[in-house]
N, C-alpha and C. Protein backbone atom coordinates (compact mmCIF):
# COMPACT_ATOMS: atom_id res chain seq x y z
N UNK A 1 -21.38 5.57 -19.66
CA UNK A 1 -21.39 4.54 -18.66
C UNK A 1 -20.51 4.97 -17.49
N UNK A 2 -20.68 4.70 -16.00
CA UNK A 2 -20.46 4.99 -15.17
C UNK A 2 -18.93 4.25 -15.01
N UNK A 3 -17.84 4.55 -14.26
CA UNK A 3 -16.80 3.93 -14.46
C UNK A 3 -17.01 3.05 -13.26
N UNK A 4 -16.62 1.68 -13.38
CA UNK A 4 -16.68 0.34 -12.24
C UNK A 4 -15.59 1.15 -10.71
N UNK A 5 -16.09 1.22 -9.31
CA UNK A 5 -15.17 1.61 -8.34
C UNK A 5 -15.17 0.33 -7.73
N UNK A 6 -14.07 -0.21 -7.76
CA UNK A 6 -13.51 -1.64 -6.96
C UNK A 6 -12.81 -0.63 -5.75
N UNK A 7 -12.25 -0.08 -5.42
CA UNK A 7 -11.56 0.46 -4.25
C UNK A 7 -12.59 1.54 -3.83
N UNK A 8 -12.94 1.44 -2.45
CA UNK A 8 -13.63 2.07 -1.54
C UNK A 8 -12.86 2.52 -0.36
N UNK A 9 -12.90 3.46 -0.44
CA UNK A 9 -12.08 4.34 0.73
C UNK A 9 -12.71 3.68 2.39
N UNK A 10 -12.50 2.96 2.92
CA UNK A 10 -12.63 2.54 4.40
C UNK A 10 -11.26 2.47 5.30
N UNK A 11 -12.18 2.41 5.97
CA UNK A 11 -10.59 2.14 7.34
C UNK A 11 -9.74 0.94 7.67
N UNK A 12 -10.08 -0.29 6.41
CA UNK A 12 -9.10 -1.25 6.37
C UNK A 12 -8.07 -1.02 5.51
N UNK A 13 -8.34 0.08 4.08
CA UNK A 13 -7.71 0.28 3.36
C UNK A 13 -6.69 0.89 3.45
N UNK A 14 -5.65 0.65 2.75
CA UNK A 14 -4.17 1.00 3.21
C UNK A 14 -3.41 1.08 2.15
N UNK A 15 -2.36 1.91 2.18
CA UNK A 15 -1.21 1.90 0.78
C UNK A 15 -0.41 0.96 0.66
N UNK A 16 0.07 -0.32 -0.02
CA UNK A 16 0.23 -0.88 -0.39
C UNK A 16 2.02 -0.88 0.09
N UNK A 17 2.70 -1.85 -0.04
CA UNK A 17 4.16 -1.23 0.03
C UNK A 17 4.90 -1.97 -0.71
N UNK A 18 6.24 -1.89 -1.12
CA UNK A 18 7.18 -2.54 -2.18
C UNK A 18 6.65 -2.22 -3.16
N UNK A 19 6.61 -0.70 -4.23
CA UNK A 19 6.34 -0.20 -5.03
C UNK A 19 6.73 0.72 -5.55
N UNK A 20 6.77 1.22 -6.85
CA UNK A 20 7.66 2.76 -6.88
C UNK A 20 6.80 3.47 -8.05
N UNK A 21 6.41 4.52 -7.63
CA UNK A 21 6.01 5.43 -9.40
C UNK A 21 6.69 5.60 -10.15
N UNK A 22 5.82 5.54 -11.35
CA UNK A 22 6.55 5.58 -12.76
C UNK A 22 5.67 6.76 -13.37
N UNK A 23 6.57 7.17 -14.23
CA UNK A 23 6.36 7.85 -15.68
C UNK A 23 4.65 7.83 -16.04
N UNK A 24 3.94 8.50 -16.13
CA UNK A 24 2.52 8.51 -16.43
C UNK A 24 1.03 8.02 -15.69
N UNK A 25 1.56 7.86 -14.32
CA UNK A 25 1.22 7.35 -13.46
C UNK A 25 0.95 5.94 -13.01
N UNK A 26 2.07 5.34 -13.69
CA UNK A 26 2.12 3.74 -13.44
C UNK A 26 2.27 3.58 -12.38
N UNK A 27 2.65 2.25 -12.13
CA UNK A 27 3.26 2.28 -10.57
C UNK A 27 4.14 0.78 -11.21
N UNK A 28 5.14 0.46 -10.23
CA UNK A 28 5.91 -0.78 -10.47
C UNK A 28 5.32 -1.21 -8.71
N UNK A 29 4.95 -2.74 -9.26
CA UNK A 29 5.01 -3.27 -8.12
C UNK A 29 6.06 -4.70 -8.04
N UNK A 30 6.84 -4.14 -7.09
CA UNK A 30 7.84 -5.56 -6.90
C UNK A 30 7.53 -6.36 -5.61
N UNK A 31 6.69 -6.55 -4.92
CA UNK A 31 6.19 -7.07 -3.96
C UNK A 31 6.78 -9.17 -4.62
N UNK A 32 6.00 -9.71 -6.21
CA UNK A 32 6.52 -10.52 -6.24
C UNK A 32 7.49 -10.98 -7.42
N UNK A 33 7.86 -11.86 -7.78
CA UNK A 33 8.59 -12.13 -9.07
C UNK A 33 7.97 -11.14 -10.26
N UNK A 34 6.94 -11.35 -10.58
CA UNK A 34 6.11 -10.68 -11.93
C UNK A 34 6.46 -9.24 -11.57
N UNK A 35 7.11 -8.34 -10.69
CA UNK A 35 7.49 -6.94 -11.36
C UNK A 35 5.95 -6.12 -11.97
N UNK A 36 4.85 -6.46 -11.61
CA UNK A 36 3.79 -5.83 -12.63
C UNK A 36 3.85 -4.29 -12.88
N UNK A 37 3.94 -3.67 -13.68
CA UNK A 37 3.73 -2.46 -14.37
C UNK A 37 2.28 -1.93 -14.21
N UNK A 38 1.80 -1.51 -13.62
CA UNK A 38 0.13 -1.48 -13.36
C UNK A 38 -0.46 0.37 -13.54
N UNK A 39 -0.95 0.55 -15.06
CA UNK A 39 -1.82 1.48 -15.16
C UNK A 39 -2.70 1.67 -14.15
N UNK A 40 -2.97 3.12 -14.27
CA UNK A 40 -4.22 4.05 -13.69
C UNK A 40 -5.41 3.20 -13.61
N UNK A 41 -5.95 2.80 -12.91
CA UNK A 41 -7.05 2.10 -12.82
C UNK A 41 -6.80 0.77 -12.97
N UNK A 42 -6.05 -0.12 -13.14
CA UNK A 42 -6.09 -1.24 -13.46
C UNK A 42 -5.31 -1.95 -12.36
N UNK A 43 -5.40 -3.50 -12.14
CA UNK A 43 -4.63 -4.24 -10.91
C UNK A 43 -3.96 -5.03 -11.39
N UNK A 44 -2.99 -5.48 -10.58
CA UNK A 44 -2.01 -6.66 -11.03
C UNK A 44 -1.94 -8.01 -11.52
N UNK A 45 -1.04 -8.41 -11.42
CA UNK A 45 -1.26 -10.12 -11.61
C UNK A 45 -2.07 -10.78 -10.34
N UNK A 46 -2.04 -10.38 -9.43
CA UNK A 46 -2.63 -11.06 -8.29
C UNK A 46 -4.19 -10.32 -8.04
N UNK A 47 -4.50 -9.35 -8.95
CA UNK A 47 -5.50 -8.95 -8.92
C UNK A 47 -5.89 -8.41 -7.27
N UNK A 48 -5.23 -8.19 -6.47
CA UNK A 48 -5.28 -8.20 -5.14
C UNK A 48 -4.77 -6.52 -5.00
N UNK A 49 -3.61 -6.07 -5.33
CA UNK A 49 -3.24 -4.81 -5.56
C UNK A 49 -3.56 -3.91 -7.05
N UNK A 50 -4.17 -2.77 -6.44
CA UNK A 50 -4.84 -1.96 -7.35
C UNK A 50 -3.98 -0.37 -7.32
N UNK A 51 -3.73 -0.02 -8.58
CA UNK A 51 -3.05 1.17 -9.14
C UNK A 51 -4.57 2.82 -8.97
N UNK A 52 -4.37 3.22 -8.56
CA UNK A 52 -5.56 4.54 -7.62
C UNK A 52 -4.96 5.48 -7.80
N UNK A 53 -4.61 6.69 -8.96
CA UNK A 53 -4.50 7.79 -9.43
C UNK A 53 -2.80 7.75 -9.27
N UNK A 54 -2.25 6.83 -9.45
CA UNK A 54 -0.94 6.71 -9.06
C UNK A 54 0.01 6.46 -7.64
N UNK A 55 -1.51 5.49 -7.31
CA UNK A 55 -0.51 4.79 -5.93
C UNK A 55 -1.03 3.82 -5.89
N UNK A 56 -0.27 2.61 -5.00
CA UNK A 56 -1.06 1.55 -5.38
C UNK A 56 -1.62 1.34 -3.94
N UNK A 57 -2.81 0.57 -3.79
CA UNK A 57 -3.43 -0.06 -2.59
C UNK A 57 -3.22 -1.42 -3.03
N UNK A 58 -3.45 -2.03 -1.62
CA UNK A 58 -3.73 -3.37 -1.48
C UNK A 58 -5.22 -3.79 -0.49
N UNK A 59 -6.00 -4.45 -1.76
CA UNK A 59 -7.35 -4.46 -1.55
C UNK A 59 -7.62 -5.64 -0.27
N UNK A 60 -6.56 -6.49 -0.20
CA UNK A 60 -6.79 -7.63 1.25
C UNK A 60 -6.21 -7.26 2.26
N UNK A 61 -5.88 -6.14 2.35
CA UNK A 61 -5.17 -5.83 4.02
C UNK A 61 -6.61 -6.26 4.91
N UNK A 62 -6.31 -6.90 5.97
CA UNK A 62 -6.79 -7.13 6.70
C UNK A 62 -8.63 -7.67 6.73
N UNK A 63 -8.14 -8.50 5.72
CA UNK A 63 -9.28 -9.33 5.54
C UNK A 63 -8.66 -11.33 5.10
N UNK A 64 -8.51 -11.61 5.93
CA UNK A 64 -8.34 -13.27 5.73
C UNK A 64 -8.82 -13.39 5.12
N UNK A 65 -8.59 -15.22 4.11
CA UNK A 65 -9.17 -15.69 3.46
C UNK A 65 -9.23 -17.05 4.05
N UNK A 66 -8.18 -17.12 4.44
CA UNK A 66 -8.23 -18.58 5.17
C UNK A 66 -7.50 -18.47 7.10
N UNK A 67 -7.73 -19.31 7.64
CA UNK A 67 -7.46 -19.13 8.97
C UNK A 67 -7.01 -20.84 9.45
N UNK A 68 -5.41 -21.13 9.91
CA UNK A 68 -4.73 -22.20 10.58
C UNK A 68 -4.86 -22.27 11.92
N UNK A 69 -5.44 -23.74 12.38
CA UNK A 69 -5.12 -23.81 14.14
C UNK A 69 -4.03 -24.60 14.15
N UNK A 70 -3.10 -24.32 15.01
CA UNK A 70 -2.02 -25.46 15.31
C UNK A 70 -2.55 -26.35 16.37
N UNK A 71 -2.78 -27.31 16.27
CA UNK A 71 -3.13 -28.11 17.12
C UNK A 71 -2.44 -28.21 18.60
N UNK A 72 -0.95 -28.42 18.10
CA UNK A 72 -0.03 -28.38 19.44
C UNK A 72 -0.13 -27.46 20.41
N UNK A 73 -0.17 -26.02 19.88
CA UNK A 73 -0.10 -25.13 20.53
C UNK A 73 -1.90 -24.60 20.67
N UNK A 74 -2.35 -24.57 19.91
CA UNK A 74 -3.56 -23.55 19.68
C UNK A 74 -3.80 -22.24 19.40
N UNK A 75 -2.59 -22.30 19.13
CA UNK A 75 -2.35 -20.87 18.15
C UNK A 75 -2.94 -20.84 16.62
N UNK A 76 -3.02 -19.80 15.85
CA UNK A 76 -3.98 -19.66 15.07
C UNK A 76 -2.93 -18.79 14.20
N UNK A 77 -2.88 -18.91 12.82
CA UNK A 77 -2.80 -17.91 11.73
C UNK A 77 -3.33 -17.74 10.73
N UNK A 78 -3.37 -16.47 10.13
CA UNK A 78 -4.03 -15.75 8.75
C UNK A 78 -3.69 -15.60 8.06
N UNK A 79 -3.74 -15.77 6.70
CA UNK A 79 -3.30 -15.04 5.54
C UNK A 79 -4.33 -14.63 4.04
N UNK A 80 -3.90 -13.79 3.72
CA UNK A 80 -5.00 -13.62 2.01
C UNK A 80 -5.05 -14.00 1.38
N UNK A 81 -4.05 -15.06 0.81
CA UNK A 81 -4.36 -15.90 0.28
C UNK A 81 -4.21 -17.58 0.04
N UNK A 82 -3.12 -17.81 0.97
CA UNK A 82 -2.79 -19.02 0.95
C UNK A 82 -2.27 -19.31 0.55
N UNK A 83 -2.16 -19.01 -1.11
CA UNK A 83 -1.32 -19.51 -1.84
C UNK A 83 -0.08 -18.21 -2.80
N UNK A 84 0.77 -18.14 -3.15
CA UNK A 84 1.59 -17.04 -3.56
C UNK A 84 1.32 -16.83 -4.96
N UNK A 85 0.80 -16.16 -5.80
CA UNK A 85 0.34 -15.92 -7.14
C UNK A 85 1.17 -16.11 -8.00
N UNK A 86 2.27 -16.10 -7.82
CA UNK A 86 3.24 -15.74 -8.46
C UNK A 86 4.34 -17.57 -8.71
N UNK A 87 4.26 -17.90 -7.53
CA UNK A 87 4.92 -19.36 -7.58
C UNK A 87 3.57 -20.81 -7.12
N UNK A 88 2.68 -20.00 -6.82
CA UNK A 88 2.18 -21.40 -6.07
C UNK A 88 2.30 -22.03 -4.83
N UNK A 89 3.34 -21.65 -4.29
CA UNK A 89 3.91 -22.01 -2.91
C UNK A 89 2.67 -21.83 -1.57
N UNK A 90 2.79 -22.32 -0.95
CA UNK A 90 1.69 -22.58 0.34
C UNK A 90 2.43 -21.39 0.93
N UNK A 91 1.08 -19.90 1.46
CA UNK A 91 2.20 -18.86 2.43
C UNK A 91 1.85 -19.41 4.05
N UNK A 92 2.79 -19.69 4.65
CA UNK A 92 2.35 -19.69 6.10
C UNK A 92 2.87 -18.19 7.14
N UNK A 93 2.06 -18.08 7.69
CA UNK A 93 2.35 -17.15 8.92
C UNK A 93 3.34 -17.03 10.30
């Protein structure tokens, strides 16, 4: 069986940051509370950052999920997910 490729090399894709290699090609990601330990091929708790021969990417760079107008101003912000995986907390921009 063919192995599943979730990460596609394009020009949104990007290396991930707040991370460190480990021992066997893990990676530690401390980006949030959960610390995830993330094998060769496999993604995190947020399922959002993915472990790629021993580095990690982050699969939502620059793709919104949701989009804020401020009314007052008419200014506008983005984020991937809205919500923080890790606590729940509303992310604002």
């Amino acid at each position: 069986m063919e192995e599943l490729k979730i990460l596609q090399k394009t020009e949104r894709l990007r290396e991930a940051r707040w991370w460190e290699a480990e021992p066997g090609g893990r990676v530690h990601c401390y980006l949030c509370p959960r610390h995830c330990h993330i094998h060769p091929g496999q993604a995190g708790f947020c399922f959002i950052r993915t472990n790629q021969d021993g580095r990690l990417y982050s699969l939502g760079y620059g793709a919104p999920a949701a989009l804020q107008v401020d009314p007052r101003s008419g200014a506008f912000a983005a984020c991937s997910t809205g919500r923080c995986a890790a606590t729940g907390l509303e992310i604002r921009l």
